[in-house]
Protein backbone atom coordinates (compact mmCIF):
# COMPACT_ATOMS: atom_id res chain seq x y z
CA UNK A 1 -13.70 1.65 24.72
CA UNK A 2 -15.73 -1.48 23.51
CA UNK A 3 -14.62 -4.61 21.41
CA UNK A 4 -16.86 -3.06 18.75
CA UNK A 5 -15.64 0.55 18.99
CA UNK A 6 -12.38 -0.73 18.94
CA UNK A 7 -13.09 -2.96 15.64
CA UNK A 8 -14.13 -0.01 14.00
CA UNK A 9 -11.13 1.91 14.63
CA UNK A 10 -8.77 -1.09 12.94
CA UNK A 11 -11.63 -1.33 9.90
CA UNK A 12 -10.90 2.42 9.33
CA UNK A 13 -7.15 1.82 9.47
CA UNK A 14 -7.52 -0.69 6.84
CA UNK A 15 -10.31 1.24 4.91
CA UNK A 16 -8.33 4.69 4.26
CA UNK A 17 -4.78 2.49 3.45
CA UNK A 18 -4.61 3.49 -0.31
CA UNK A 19 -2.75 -0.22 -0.94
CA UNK A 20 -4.69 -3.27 -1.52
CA UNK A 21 -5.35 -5.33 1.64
CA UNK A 22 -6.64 -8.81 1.34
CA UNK A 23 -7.26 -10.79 4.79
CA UNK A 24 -7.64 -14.23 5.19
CA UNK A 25 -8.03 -16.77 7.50
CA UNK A 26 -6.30 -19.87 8.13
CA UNK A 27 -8.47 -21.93 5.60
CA UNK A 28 -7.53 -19.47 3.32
CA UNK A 29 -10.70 -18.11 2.51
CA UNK A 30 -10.84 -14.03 1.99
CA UNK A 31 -12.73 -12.43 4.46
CA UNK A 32 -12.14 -9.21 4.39
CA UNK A 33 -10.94 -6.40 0.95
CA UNK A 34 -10.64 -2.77 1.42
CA UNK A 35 -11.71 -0.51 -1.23
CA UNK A 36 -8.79 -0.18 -3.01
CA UNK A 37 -8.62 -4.41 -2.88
CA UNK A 38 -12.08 -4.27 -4.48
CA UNK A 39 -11.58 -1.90 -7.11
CA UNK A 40 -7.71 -3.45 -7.76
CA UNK A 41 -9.23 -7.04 -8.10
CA UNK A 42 -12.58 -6.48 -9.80
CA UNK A 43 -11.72 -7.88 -13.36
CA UNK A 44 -11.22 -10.88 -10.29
CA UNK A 45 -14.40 -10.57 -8.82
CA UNK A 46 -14.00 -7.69 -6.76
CA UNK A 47 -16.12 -8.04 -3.49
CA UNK A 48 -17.67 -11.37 -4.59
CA UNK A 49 -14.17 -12.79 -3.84
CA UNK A 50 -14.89 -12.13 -0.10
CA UNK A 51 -15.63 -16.11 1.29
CA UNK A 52 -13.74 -17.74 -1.50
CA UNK A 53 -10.32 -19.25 -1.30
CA UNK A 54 -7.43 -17.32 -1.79
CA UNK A 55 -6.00 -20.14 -2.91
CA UNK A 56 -8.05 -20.29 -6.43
CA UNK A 57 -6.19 -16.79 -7.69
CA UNK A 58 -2.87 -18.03 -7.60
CA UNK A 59 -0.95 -21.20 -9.37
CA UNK A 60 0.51 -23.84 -8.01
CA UNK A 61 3.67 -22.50 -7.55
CA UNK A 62 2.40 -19.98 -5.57
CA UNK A 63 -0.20 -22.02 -3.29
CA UNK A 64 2.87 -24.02 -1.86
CA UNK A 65 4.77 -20.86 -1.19
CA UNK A 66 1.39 -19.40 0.67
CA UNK A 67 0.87 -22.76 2.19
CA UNK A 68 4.84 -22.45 3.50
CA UNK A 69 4.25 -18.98 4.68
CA UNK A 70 1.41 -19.80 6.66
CA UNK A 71 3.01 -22.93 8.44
CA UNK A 72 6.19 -20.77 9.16
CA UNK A 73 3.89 -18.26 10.82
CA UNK A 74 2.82 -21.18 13.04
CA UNK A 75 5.97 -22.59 14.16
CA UNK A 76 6.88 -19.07 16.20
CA UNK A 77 4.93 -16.38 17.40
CA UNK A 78 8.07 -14.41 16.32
CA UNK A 79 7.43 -15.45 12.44
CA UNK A 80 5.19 -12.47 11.42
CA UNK A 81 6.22 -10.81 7.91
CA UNK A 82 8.08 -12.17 4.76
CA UNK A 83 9.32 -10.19 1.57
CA UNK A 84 7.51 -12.25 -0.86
CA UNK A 85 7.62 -10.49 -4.19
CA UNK A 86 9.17 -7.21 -5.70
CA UNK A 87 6.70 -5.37 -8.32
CA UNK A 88 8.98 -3.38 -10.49
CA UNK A 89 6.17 -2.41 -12.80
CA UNK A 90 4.75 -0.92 -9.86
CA UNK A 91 7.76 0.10 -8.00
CA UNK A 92 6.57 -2.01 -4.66
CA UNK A 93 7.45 -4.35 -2.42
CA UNK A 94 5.15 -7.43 -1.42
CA UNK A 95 5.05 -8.98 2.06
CA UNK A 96 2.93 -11.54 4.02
CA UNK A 97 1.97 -10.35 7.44
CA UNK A 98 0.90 -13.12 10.25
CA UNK A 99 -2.23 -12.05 12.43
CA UNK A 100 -2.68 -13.18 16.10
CA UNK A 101 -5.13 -13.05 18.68
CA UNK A 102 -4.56 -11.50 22.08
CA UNK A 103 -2.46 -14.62 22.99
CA UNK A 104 -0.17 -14.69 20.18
CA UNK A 105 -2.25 -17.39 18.45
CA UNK A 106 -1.94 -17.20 14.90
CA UNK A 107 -5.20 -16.72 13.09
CA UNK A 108 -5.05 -15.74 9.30
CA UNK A 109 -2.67 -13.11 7.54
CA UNK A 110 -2.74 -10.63 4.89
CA UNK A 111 -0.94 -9.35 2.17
CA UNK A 112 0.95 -6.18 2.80
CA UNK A 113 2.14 -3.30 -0.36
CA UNK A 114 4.75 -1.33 0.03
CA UNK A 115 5.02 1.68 -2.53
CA UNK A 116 8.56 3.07 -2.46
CA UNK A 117 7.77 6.03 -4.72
CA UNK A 118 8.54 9.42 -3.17
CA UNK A 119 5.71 11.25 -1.95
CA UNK A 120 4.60 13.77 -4.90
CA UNK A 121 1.61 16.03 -2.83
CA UNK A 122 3.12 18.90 -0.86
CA UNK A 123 3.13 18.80 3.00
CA UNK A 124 0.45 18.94 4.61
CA UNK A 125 -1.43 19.98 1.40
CA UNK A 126 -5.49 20.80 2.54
CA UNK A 127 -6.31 21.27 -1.32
């Protein structure tokens, strides 16, 4: 299988996820939204957010706990997920998720939901 083949597998892994994913790379710009990030963030911008800064939708606070993350992810290539935040509203947990090249360099992350609602549709339900 090809690099691109391969990319398109991973795309389609992040495409069908029914959470939000946001990735971003180490300058903190957004460079990739799945569908359900577009449609959860489009009073946001939606898809226009894709090449801006991460950085801008958050407050202070939060940029220097981002900014930690991120150097914490650098200082071991066994530093790869945090629990950042617990969404009651929602019922979710909130993690941020290192990503590395082939070598274990780190370069960007994502934000990873966690739903812990039990699973309502029936097994294996075609309808």
């Amino acid at each position: 299988m090809n690099t691109k083949e391969l990319s398109q597998f991973f795309k389609s892994i992040i495409d069908q996820d029914r959470c939000a994913v946001v990735i971003c790379n180490l300058a903190h710009e957004i460079i990739y939204m799945n569908p359900t990030a577009v449609q959860r963030y489009a009073k946001r911008g939606g898809a226009a957010l894709v090449g801006q800064s991460l950085l801008d939708c958050h407050n202070a606070q939060s940029v220097a706990m981002i900014e930690k993350v991120v150097d914490w992810f650098s200082q071991s290539i066994e530093h790869n997920i945090i629990y950042t935040f617990r969404n009651e509203k929602e019922n979710k947990d909130i993690y941020m998720v290192a990503l590395r090249d082939e070598d274990g360099t780190l370069i960007g992350y994502y934000e990873k939901h966690e739903y812990r609602d039990v699973e309502t549709g029936g097994l294996y339900d075609f309808t």
